[in-house]
PDB file of N, CA and C in Angstrom:
ATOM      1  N   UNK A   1     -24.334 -18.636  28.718  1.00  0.00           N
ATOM      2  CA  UNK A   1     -25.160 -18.566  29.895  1.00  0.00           C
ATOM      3  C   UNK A   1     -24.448 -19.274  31.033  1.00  0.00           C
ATOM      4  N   UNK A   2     -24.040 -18.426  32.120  1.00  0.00           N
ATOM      5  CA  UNK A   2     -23.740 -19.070  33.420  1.00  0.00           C
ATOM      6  C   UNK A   2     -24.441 -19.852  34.577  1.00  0.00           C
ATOM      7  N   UNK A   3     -24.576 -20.584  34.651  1.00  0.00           N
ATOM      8  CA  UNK A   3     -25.013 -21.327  36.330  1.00  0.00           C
ATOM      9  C   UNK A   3     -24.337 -21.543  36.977  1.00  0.00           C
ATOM     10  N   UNK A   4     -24.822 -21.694  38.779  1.00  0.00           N
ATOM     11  CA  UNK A   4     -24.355 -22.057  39.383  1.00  0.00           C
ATOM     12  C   UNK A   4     -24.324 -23.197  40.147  1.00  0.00           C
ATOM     13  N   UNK A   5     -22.988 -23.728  40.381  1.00  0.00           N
ATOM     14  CA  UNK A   5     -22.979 -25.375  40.484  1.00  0.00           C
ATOM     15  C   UNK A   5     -21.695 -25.256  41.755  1.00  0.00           C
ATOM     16  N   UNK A   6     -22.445 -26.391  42.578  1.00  0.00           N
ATOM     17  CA  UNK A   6     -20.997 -26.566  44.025  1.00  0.00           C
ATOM     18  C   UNK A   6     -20.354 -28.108  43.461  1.00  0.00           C
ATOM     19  N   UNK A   7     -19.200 -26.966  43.672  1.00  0.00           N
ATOM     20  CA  UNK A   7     -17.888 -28.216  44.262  1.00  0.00           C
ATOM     21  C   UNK A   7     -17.002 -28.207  45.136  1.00  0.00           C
ATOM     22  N   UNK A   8     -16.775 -29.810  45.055  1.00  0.00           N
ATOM     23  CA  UNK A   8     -16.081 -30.165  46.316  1.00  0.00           C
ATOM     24  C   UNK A   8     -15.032 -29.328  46.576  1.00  0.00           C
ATOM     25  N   UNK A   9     -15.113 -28.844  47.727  1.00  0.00           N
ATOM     26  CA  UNK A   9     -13.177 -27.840  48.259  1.00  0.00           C
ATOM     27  C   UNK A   9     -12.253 -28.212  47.907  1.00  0.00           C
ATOM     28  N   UNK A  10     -11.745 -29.528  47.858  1.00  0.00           N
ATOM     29  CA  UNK A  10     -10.378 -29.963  46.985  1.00  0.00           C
ATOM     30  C   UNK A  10     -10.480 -29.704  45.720  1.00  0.00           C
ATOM     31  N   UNK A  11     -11.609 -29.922  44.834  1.00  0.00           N
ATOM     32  CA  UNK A  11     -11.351 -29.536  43.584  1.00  0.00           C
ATOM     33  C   UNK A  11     -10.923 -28.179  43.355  1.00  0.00           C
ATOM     34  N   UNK A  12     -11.847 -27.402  44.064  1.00  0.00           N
ATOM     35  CA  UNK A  12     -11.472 -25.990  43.992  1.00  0.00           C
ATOM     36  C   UNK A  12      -9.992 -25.734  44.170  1.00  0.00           C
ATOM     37  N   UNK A  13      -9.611 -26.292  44.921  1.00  0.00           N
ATOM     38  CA  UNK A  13      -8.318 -26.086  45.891  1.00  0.00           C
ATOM     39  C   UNK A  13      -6.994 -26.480  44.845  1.00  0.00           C
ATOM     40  N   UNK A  14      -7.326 -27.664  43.928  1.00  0.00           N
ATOM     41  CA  UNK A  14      -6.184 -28.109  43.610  1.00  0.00           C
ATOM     42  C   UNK A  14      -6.433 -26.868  42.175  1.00  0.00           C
ATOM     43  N   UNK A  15      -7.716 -26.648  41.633  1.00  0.00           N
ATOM     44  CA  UNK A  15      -8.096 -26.088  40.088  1.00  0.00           C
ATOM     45  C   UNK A  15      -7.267 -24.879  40.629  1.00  0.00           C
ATOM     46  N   UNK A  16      -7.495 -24.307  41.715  1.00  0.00           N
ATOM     47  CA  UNK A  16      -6.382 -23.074  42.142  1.00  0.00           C
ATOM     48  C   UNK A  16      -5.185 -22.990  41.677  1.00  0.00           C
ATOM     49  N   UNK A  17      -4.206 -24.023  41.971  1.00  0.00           N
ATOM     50  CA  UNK A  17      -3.004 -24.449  41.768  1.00  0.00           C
ATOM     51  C   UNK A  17      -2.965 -24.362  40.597  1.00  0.00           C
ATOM     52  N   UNK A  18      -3.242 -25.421  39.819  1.00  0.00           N
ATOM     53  CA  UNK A  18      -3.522 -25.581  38.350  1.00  0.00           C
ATOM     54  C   UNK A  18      -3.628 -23.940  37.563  1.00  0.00           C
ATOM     55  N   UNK A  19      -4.365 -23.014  38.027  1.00  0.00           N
ATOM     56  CA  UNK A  19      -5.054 -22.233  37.346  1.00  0.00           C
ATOM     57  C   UNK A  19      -3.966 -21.259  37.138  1.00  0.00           C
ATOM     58  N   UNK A  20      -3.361 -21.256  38.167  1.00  0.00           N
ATOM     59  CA  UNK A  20      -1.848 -20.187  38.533  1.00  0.00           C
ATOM     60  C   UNK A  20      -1.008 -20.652  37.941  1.00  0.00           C
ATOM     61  N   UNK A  21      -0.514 -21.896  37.381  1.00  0.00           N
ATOM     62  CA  UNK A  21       0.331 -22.087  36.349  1.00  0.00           C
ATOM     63  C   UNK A  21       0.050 -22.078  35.005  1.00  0.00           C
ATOM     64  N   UNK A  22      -1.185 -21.917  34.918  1.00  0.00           N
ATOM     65  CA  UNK A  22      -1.737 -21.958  33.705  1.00  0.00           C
ATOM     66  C   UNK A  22      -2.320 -20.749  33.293  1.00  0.00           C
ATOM     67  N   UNK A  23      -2.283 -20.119  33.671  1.00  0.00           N
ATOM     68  CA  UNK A  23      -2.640 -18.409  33.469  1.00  0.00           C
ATOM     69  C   UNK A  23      -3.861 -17.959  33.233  1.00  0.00           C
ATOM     70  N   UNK A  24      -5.002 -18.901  34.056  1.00  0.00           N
ATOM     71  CA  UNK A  24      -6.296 -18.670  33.900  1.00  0.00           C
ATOM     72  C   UNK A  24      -6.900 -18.733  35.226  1.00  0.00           C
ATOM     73  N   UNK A  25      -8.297 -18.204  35.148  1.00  0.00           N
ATOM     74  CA  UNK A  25      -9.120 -18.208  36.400  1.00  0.00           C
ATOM     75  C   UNK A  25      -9.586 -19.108  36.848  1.00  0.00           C
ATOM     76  N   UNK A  26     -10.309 -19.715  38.106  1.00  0.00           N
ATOM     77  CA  UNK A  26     -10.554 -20.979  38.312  1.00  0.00           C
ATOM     78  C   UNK A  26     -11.388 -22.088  37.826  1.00  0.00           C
ATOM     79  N   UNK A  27     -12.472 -20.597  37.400  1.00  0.00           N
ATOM     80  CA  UNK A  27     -13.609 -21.406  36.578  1.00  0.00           C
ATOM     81  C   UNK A  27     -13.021 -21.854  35.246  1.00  0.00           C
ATOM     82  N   UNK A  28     -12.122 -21.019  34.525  1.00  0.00           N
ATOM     83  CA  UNK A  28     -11.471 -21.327  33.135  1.00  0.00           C
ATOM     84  C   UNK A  28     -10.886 -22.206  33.269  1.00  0.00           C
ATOM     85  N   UNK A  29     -10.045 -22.565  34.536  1.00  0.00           N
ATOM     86  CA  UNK A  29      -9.774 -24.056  34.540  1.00  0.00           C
ATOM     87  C   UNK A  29     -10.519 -25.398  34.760  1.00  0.00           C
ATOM     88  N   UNK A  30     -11.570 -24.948  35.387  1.00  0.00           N
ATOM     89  CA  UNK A  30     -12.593 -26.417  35.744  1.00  0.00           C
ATOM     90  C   UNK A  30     -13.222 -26.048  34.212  1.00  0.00           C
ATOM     91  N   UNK A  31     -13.550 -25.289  33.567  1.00  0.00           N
ATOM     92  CA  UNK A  31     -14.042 -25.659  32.168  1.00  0.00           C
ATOM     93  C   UNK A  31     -12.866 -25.896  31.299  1.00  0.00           C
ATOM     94  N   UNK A  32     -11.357 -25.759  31.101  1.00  0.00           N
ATOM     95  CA  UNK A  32     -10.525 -26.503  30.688  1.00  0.00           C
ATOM     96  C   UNK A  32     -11.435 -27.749  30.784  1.00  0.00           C
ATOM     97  N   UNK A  33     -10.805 -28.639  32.535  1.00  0.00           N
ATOM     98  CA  UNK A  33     -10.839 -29.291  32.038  1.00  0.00           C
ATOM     99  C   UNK A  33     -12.242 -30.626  31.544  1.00  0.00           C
ATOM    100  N   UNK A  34     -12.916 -29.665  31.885  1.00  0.00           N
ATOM    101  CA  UNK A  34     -14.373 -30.349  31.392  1.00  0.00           C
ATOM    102  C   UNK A  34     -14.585 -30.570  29.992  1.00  0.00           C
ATOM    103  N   UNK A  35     -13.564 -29.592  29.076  1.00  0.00           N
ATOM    104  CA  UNK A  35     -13.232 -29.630  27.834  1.00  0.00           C
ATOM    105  C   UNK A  35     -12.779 -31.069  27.120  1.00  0.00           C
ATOM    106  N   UNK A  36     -11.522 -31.244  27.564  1.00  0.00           N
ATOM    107  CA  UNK A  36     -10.485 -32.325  27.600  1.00  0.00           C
ATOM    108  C   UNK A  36     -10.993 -33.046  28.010  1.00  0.00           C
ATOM    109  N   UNK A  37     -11.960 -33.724  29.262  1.00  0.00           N
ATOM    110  CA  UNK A  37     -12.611 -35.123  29.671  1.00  0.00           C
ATOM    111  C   UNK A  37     -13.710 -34.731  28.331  1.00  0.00           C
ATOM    112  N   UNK A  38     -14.571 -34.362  28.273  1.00  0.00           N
ATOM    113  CA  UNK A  38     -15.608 -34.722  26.690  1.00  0.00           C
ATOM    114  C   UNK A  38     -14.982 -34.959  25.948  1.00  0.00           C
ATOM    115  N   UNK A  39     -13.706 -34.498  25.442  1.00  0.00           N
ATOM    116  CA  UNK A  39     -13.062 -35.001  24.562  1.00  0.00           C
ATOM    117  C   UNK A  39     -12.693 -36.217  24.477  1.00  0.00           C
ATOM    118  N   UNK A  40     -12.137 -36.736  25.631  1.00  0.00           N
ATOM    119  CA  UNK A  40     -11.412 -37.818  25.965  1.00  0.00           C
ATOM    120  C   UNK A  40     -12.449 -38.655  26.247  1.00  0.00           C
ATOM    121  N   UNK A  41     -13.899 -38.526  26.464  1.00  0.00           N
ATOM    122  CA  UNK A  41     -14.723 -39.527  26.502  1.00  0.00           C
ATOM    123  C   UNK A  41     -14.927 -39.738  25.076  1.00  0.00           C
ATOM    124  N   UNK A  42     -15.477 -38.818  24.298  1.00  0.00           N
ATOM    125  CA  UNK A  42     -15.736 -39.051  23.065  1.00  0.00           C
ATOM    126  C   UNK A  42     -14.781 -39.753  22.209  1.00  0.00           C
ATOM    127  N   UNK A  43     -13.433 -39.840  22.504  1.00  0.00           N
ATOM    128  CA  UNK A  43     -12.475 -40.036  21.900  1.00  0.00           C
ATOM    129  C   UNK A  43     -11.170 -41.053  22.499  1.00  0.00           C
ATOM    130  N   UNK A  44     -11.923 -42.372  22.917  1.00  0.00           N
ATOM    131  CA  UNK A  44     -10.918 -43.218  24.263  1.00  0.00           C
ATOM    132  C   UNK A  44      -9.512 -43.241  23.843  1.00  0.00           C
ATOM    133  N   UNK A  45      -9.565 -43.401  22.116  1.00  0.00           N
ATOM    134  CA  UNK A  45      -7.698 -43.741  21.551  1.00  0.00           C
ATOM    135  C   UNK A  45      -7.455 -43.186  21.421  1.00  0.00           C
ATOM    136  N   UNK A  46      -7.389 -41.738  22.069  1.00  0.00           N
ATOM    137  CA  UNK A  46      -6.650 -40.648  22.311  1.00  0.00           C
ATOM    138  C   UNK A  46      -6.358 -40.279  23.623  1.00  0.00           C
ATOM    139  N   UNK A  47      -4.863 -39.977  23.581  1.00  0.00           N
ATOM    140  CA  UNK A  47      -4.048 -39.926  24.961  1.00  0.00           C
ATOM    141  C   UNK A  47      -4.437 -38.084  24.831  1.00  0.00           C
ATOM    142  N   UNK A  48      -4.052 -37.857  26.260  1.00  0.00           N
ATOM    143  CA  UNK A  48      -3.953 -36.374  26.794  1.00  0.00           C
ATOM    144  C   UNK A  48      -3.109 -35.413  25.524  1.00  0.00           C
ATOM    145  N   UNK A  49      -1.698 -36.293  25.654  1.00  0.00           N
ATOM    146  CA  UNK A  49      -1.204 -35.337  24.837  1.00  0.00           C
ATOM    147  C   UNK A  49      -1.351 -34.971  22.857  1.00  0.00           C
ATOM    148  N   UNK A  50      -2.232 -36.295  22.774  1.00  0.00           N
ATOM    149  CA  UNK A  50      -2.494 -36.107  21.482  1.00  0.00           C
ATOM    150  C   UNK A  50      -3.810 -35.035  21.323  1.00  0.00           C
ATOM    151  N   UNK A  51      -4.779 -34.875  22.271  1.00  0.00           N
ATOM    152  CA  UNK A  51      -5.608 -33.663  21.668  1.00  0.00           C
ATOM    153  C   UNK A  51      -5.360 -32.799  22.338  1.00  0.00           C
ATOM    154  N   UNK A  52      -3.937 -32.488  23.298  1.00  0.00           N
ATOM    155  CA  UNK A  52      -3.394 -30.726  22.727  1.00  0.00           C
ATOM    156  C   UNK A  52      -2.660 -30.759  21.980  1.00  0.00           C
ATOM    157  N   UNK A  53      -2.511 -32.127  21.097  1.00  0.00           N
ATOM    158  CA  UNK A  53      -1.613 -31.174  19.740  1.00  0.00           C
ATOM    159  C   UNK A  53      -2.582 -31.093  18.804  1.00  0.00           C
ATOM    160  N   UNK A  54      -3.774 -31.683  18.500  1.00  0.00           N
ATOM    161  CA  UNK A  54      -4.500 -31.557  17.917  1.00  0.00           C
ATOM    162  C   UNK A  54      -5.352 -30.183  18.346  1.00  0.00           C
ATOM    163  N   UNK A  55      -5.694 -29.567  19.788  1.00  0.00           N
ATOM    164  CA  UNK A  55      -6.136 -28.471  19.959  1.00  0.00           C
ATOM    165  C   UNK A  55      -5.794 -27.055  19.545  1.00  0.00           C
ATOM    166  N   UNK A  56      -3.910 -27.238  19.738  1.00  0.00           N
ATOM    167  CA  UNK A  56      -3.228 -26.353  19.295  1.00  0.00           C
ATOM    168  C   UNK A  56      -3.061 -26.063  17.625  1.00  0.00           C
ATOM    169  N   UNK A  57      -3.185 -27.262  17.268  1.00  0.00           N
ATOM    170  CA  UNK A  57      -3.574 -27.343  15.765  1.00  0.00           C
ATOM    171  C   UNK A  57      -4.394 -26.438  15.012  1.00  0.00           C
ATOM    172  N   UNK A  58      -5.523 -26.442  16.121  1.00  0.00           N
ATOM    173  CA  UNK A  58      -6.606 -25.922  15.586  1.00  0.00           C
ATOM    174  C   UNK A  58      -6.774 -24.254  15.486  1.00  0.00           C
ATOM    175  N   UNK A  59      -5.850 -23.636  16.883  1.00  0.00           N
ATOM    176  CA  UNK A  59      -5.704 -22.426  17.005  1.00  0.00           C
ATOM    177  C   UNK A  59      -4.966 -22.249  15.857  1.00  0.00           C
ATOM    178  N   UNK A  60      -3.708 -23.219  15.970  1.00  0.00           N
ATOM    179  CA  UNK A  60      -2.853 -22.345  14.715  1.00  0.00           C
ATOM    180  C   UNK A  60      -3.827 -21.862  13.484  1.00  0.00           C
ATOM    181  N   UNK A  61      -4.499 -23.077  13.001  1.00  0.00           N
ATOM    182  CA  UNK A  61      -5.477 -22.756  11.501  1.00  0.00           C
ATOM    183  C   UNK A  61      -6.258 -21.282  11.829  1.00  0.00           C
ATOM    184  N   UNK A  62      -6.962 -21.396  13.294  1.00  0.00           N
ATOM    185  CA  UNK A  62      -7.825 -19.971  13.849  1.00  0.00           C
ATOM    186  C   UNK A  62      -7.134 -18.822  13.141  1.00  0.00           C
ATOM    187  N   UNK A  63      -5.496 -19.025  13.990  1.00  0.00           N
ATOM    188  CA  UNK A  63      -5.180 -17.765  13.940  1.00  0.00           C
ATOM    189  C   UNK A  63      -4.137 -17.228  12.307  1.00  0.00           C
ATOM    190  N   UNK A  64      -4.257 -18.343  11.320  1.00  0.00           N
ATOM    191  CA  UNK A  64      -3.581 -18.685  10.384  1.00  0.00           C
ATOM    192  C   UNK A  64      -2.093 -18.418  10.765  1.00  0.00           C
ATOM    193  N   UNK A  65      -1.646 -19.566  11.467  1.00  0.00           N
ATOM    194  CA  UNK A  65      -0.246 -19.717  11.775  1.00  0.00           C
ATOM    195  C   UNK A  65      -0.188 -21.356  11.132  1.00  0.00           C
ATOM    196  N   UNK A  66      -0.117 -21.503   9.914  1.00  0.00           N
ATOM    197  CA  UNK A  66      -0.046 -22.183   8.988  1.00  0.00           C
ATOM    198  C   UNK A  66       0.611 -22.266   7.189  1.00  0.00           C
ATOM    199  N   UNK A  67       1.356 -22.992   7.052  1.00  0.00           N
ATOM    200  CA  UNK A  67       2.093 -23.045   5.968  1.00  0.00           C
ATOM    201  C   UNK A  67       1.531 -24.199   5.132  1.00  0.00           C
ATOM    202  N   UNK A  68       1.465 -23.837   3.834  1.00  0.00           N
ATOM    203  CA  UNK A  68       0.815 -25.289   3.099  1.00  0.00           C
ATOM    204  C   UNK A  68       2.040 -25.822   2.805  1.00  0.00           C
ATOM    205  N   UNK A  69       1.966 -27.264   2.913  1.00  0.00           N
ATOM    206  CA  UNK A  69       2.466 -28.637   3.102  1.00  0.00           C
ATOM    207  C   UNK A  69       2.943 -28.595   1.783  1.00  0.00           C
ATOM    208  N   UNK A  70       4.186 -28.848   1.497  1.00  0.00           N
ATOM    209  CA  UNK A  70       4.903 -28.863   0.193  1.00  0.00           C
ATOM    210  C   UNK A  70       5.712 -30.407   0.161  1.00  0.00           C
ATOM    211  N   UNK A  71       5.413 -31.830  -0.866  1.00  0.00           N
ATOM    212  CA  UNK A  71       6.206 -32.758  -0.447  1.00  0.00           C
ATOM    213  C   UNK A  71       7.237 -32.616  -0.977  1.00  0.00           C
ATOM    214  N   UNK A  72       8.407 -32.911  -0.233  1.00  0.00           N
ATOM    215  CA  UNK A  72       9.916 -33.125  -0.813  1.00  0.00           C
ATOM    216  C   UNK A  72      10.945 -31.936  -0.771  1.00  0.00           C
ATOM    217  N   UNK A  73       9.971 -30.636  -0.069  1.00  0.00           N
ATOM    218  CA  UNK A  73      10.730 -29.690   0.323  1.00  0.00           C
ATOM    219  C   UNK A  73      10.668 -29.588   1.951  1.00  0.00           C
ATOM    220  N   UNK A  74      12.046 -29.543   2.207  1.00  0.00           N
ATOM    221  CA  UNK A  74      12.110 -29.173   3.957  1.00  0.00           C
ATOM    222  C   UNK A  74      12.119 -27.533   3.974  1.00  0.00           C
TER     223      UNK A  74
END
């Protein structure tokens, strides 16, 4: 379900920027990153880059781009 909610012109302005390197629309980027701050509230001892490796993690399992863990073999 969508609503509608105002924001400030710079946000818009910079989520623009952002959105074009990131290959998404603007709203997909202000919900990025509304994603990542809940996270990061919920979760203070975690830095930025530790829950996109943990995010990406998760796609891999999604999309089974996963190998089971074998010890002592590289």
């Amino acid at each position: 379900m969508g609503i509608t909610v105002n924001l400030d012109s710079e946000l818009i302005a910079v989520a623009r920027s952002y959105s074009a390197v990131e290959s998404r629309s603007v709203p997909r980027q202000i919900e990025h990153w509304a994603r990542i701050g809940r996270i990061a509230e919920e979760n203070p001892d975690l830095n930025y880059a530790i829950i996109r490796d943990i995010l990406l993690g998760q796609e891999d399992v999604k999309w089974g781009n996963v190998e089971e863990y074998r010890p002592g073999i590289l």
